[in-house]
Protein backbone atom coordinates (compact mmCIF):
# COMPACT_ATOMS: atom_id res chain seq x y z
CA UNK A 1 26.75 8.42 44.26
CA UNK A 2 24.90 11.76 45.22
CA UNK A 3 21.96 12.89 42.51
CA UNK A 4 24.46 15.57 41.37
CA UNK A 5 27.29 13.01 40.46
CA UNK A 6 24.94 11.13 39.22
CA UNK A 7 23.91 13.70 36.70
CA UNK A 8 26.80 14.81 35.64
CA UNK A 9 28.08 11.43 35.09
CA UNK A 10 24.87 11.83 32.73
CA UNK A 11 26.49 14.83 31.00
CA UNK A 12 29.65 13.23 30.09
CA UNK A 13 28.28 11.08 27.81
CA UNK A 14 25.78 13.56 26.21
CA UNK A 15 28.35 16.28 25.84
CA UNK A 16 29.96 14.29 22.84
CA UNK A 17 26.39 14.70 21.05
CA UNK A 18 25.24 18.42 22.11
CA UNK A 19 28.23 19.89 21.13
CA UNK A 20 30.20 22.48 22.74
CA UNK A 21 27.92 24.91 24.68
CA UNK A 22 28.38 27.85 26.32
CA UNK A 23 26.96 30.51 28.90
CA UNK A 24 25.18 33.56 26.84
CA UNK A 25 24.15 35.12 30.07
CA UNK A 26 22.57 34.52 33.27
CA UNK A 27 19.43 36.36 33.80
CA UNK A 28 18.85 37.74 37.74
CA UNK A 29 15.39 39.18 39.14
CA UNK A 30 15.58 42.45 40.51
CA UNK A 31 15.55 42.62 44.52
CA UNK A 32 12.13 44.18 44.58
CA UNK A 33 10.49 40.82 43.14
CA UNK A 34 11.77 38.53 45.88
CA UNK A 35 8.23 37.97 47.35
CA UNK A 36 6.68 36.85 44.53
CA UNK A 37 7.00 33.72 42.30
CA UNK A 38 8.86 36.27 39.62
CA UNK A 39 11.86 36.81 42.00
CA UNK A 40 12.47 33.45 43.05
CA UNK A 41 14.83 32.17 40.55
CA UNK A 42 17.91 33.06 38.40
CA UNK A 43 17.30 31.79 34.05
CA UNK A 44 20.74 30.58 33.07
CA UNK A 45 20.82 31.35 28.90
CA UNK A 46 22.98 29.09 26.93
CA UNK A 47 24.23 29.98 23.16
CA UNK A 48 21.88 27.29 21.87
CA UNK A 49 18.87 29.33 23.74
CA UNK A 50 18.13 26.43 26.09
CA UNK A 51 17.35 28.07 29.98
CA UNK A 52 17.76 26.43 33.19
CA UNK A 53 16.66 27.66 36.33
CA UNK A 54 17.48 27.76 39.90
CA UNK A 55 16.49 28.52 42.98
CA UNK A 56 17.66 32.12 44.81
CA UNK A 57 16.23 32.62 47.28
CA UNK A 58 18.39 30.21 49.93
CA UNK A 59 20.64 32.22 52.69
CA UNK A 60 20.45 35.31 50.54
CA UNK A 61 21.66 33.95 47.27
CA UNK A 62 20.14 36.60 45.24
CA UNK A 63 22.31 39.38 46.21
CA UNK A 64 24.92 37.62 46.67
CA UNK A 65 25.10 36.64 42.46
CA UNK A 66 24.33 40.28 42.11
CA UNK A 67 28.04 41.27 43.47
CA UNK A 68 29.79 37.85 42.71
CA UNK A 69 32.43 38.11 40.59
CA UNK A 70 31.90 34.41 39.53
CA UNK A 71 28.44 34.91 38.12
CA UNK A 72 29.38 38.57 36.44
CA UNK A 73 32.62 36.19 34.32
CA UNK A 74 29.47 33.92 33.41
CA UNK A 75 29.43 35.41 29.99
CA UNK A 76 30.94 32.82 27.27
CA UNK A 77 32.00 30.22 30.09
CA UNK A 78 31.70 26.53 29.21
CA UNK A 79 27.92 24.99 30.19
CA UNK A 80 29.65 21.46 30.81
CA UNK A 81 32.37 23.57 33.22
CA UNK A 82 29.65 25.44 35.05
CA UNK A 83 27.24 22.27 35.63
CA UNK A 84 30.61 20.66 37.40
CA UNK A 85 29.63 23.22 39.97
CA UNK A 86 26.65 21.18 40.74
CA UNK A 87 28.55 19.00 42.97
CA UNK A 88 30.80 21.84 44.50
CA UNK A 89 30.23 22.49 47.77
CA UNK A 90 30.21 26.25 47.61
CA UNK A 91 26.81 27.65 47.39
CA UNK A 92 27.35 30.27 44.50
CA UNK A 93 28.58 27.21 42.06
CA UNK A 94 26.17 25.21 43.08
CA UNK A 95 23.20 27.58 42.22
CA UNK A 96 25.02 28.48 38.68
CA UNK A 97 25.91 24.64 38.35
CA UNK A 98 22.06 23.69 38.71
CA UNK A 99 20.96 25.93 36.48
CA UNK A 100 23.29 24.75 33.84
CA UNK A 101 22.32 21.46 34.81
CA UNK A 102 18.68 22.24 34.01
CA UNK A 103 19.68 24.02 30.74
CA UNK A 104 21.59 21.09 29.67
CA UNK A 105 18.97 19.23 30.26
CA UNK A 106 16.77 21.03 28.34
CA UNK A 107 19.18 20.64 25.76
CA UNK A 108 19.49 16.79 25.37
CA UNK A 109 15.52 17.16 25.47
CA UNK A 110 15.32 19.38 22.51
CA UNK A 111 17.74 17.31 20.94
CA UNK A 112 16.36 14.18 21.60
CA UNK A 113 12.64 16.11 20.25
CA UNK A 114 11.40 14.87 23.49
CA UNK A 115 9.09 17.11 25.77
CA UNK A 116 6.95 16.17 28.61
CA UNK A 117 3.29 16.50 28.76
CA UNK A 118 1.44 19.72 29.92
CA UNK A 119 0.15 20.43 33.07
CA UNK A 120 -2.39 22.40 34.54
CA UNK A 121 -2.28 20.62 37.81
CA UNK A 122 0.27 22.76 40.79
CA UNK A 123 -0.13 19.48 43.46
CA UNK A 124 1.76 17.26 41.36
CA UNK A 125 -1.22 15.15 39.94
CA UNK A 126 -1.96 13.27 43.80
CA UNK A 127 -5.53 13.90 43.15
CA UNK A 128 -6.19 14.11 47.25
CA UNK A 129 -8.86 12.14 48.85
CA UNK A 130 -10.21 12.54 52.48
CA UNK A 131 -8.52 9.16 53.16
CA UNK A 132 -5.43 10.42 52.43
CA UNK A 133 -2.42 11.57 54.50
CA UNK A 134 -0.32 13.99 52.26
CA UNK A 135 2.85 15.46 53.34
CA UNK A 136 4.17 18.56 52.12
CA UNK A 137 8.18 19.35 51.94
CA UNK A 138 8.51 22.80 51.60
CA UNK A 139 5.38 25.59 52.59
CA UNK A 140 3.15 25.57 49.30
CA UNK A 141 1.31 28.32 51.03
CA UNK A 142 -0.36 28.45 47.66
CA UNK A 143 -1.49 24.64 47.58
CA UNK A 144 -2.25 24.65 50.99
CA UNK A 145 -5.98 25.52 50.72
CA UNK A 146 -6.29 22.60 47.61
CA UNK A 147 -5.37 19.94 49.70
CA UNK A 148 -6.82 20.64 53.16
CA UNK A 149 -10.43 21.73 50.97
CA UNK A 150 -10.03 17.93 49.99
CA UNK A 151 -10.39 16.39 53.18
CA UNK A 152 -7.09 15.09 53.34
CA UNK A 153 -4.98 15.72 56.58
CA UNK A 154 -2.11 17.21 55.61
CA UNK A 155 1.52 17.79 57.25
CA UNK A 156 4.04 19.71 56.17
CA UNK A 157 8.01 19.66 56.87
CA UNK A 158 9.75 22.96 56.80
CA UNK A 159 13.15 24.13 57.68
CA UNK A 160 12.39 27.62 59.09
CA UNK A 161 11.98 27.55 62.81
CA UNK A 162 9.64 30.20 62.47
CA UNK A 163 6.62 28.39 60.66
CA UNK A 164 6.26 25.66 63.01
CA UNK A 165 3.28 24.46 64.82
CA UNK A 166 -0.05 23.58 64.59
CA UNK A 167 -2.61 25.14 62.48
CA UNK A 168 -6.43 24.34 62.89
CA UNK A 169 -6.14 22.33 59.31
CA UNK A 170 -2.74 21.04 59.12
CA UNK A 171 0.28 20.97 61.05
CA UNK A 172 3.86 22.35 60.20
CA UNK A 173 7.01 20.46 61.78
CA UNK A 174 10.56 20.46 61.57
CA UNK A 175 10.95 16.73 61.98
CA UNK A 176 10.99 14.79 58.98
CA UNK A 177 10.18 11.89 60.54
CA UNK A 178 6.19 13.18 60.98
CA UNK A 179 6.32 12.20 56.88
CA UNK A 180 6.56 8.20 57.62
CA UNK A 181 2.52 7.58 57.89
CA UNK A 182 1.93 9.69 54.66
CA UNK A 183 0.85 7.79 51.68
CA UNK A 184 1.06 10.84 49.23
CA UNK A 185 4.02 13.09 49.15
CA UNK A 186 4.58 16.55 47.56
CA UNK A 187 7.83 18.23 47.75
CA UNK A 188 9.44 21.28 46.62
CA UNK A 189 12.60 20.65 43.58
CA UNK A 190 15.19 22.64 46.27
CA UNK A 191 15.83 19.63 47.43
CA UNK A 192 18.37 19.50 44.78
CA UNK A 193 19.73 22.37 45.99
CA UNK A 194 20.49 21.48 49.61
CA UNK A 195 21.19 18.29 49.41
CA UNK A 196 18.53 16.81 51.71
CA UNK A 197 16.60 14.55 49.05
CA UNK A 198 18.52 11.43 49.60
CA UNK A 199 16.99 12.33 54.08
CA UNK A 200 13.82 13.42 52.96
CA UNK A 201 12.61 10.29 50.75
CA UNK A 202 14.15 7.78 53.49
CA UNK A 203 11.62 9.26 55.71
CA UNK A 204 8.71 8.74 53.35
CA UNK A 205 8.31 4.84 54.12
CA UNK A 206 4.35 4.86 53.56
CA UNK A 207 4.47 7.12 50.41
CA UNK A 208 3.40 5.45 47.32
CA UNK A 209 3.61 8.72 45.28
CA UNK A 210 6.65 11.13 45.84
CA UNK A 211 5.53 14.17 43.33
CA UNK A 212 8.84 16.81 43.39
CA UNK A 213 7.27 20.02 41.62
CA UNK A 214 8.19 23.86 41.32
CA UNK A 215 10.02 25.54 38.61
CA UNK A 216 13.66 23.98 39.23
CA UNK A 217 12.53 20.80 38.56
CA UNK A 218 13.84 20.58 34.96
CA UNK A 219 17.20 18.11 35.27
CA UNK A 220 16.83 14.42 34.03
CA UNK A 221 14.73 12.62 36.44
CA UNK A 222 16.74 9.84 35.92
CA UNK A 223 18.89 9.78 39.51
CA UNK A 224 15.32 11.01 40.93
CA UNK A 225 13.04 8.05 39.41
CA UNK A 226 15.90 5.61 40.70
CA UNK A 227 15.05 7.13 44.31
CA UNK A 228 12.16 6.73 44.62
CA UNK A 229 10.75 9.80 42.98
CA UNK A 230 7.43 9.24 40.60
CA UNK A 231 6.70 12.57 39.00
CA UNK A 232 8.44 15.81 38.19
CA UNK A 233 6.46 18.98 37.61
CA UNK A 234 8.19 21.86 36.03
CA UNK A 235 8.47 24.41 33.51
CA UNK A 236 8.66 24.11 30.30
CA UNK A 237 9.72 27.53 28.79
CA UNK A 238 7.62 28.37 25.22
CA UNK A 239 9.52 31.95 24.53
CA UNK A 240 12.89 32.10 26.26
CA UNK A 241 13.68 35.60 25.29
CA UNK A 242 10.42 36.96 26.40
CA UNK A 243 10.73 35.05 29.62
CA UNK A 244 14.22 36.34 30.49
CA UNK A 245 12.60 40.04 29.48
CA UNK A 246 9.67 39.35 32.40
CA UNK A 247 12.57 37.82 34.82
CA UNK A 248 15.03 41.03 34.70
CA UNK A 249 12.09 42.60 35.14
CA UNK A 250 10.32 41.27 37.93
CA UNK A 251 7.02 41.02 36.03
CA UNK A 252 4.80 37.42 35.81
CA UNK A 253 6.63 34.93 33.22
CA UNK A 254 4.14 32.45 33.53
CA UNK A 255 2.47 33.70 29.57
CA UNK A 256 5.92 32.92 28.34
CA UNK A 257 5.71 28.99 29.82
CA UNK A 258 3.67 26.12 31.00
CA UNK A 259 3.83 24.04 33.56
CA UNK A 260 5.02 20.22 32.79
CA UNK A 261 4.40 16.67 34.58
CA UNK A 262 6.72 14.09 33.79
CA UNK A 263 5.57 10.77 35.50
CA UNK A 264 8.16 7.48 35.35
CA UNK A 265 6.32 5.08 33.57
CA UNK A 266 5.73 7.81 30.44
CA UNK A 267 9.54 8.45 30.89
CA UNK A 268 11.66 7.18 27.61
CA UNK A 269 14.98 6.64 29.82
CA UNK A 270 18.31 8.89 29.23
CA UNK A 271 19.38 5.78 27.21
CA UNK A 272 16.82 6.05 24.35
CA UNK A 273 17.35 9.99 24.96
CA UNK A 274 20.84 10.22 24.44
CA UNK A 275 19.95 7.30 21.48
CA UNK A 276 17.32 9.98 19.44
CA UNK A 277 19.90 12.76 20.06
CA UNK A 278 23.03 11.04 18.55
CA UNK A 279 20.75 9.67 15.53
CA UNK A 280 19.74 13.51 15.18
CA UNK A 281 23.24 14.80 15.25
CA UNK A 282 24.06 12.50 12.91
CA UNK A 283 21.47 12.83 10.39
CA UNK A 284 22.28 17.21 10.57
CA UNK A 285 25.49 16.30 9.39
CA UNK A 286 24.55 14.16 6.38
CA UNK A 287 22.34 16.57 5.52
């Protein structure tokens, strides 16, 4: 089964213990922000105030939610209908479906009073050494300088034609199969979103640590863990009305979050999850 079957075979058994949830609105970034972290992803709002995000910035998905007619009917939809989506092959439900996705997740988290720990760490705790051979999925132009000051040789795979080649610290390549003689991985969360995961860890054959970090990565790690996957970085969103304010607007919503790590061996399992939530809903209805 794919990660997003696999999740939403998830979501059929929680949905009988969160309840019927629906869309309150889905929150876009205005064009203007696109080059910053602030415009990079949409905040799906559910009724219950739980946000997912996703990723827009993929073959011009921003403006194309901005004249969809799918995402402006968003208002008052079903979650559970809109996460189906995840698995659509049509790029529009995809995006909505992961960020319902993420906001259920966030859900059955909040239910379950389960939260992972803080994080001040953006490299996805693989504490680089100069023996080390990390690979990077995705351009972290940000991280780049906090590996390579490590001493750690560092190579990164990228899908734009346009950033490859070698740099005088690192090297950037199209072929995933440069990541097989890393030990240390570190790889953006839109993998979920293009469906190369599943390619990208069967080329990591050396990694011992597969860290899948950036502000997407909130669904249950579950399917992920099974893969292979040992930590998910995210974020974990404090205020959501304040942070949907900051996203419309383009400004910084970091104040209104913090970033989250959520290794394997601290994770409780969507079994004891989904066991916490159902004791929960049933002890707010004998009360």
């Amino acid at each position: 089964m794919s990660v997003a079957a696999e999740l939403l075979a998830l979501f059929d058994r929680a949905a009988p213990c969160l309840g019927r949830l629906r869309v309150r609105r889905l929150h876009l970034p205005p064009p203007n922000a696109a080059d910053s972290l602030s415009g990079e992803f949409c905040a799906l709002e559910l009724d219950n105030g739980a946000i997912g995000l996703s990723y827009v910035l993929l073959d011009g998905m921003l403006a194309r939610l901005m004249t969809s007619s799918e995402a402006g009917a968003l208002e008052g939809a079903d979650a559970w209908s809109v996460a189906r989506g995840y698995a659509d092959t049509a790029a529009i439900r995809r995006t909505l479906g992961f960020a319902a996705v993420n906001a259920l997740s966030r859900s059955l988290f909040d239910r379950a009073r389960f939260a992972p720990s803080a994080s001040a760490d953006s490299i996805g705790l693989l504490q680089p050494q100069p023996s080390d051979h990390i690979g990077m999925i995705g351009y972290f132009g940000r991280l780049i300088p906090r590996v390579i000051g490590t001493g750690a040789r560092l190579t990164i795979v990228e899908l734009r034609a346009d950033l490859a080649g070698a740099r005088e610290d690192y090297r950037v390549t199209l072929d995933p199969g440069e990541l097989a003689t890393c030990n240390k991985i570190l790889s953006t969360s839109t993998l979920l979103l293009n469906d190369t995961l599943d390619r990208m860890l069967a080329a990591c054959t050396a990694a011992r640590i597969f860290a899948m970090v950036g502000p997407g990565a909130g669904c249950l790690p579950d399917p992920l863990f099974a893969r292979g996957v040992s930590l998910l970085g995210g974020t974990w969103i404090d205020d959501p009305r304040s942070f949907c304010r900051a996203l419309v607007a383009g400004e910084s919503w970091q104040r209104h979050a913090h970033k989250c790590a959520l290794r394997r061996e601290d994770y409780p399992g969507f079994e004891e999850l989904l066991a916490r939530a159902n004791a929960d809903t049933s002890a707010a209805k004998r009360s």
